[in-house]
Protein backbone atom coordinates (compact mmCIF):
# COMPACT_ATOMS: atom_id res chain seq x y z
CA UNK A 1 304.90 68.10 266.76
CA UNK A 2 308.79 68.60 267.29
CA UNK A 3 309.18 65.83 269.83
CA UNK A 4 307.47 63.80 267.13
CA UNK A 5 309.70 64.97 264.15
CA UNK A 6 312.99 64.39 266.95
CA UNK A 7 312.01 60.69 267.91
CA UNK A 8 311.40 59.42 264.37
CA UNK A 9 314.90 60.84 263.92
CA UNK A 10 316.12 58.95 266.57
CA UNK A 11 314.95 55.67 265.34
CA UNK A 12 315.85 56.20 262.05
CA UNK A 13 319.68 56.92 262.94
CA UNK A 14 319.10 53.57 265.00
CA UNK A 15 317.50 51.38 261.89
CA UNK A 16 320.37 52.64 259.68
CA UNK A 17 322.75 51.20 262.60
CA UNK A 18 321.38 48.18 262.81
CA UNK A 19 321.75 47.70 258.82
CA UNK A 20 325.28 48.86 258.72
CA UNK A 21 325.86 46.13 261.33
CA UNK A 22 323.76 43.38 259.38
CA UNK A 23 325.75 44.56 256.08
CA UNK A 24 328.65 43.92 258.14
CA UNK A 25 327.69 40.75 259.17
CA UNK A 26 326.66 39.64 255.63
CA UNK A 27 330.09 41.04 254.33
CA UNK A 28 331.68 38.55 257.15
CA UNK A 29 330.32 35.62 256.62
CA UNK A 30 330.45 35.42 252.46
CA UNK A 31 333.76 36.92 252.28
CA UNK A 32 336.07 36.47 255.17
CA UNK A 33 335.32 33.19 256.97
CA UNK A 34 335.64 31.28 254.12
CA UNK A 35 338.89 33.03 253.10
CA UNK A 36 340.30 32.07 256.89
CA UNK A 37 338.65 28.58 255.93
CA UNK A 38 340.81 28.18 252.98
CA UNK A 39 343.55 29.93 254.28
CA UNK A 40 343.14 27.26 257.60
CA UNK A 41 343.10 24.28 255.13
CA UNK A 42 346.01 25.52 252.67
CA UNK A 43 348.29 25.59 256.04
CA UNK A 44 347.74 22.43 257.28
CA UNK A 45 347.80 20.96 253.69
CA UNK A 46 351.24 22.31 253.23
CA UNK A 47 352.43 21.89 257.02
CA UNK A 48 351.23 17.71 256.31
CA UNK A 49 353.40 17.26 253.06
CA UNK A 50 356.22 15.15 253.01
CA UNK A 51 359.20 13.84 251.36
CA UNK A 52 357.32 11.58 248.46
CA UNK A 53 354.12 12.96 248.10
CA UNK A 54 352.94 14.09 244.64
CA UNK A 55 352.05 18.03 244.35
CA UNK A 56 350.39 20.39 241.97
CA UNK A 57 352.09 23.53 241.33
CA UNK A 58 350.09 27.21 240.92
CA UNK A 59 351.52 27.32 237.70
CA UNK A 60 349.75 23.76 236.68
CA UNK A 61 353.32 21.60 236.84
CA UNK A 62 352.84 18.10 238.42
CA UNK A 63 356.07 16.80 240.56
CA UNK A 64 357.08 14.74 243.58
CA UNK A 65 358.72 16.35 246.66
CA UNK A 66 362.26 15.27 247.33
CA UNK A 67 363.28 17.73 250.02
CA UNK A 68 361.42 19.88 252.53
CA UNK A 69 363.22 23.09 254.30
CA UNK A 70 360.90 25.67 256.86
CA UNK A 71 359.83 27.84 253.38
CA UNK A 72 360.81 25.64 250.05
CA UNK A 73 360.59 22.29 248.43
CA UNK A 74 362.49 20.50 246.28
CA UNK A 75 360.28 18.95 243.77
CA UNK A 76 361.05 16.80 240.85
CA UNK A 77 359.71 17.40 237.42
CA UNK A 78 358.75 14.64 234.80
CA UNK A 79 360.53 11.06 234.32
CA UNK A 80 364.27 12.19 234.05
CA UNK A 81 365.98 12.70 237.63
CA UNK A 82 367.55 15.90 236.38
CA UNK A 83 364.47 18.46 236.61
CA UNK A 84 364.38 19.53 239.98
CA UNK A 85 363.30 22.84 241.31
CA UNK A 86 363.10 24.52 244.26
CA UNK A 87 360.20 26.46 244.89
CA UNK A 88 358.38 28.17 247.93
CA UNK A 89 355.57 26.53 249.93
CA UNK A 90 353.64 29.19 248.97
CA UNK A 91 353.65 28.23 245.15
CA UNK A 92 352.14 24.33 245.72
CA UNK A 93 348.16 23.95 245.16
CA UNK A 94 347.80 20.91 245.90
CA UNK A 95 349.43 18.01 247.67
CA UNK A 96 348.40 14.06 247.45
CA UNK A 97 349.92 11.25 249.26
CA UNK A 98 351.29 8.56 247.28
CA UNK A 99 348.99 5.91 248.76
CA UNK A 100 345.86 8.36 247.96
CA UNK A 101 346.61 8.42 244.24
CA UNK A 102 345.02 4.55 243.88
């Protein structure tokens, strides 16, 4: 009757670590592969721009990029030359080539 009582133990303590490990499994794949996805994507997207291409700000500001140092842009606001703002990489959302935008 004990040995009984003692094995169904056993395999109980082994069911509930084979769910932890599924939960963690289920937590990995709909949370932090597609985070390194996007994170994947956002670096090359920002490591491709270049001088010319037309970005998308986080804050929702459309310019062109007119100079490109290791962290920051340059990018020019609007139709007057004088609006231009440096900014980290970090800040662009999105970048489209000029040929793309046909």
């Amino acid at each position: 009757m004990i040995v009984a009582s003692e094995a169904a133990a056993g395999g109980s303590t082994v069911m509930m670590l084979v769910w932890i490990v599924i939960m963690f499994a289920i937590m990995y794949f709909l949370m932090i592969r597609p985070q390194k996805k996007e994170q994947k994507r956002l670096t090359a997207m920002l490591g491709a721009m270049e001088v010319g291409d037309a970005v998308v700000t986080t804050g929702g500001f459309y310019g062109i990029v007119i100079d490109i140092t290791e962290e920051d842009v340059i990018v020019e606001f609007g139709n007057n030359k004088n609006c231009r703002i440096p900014m980290k990489k970090a800040a662009i959302s999105q970048v489209e080539k000029p040929g793309e935008a046909e």
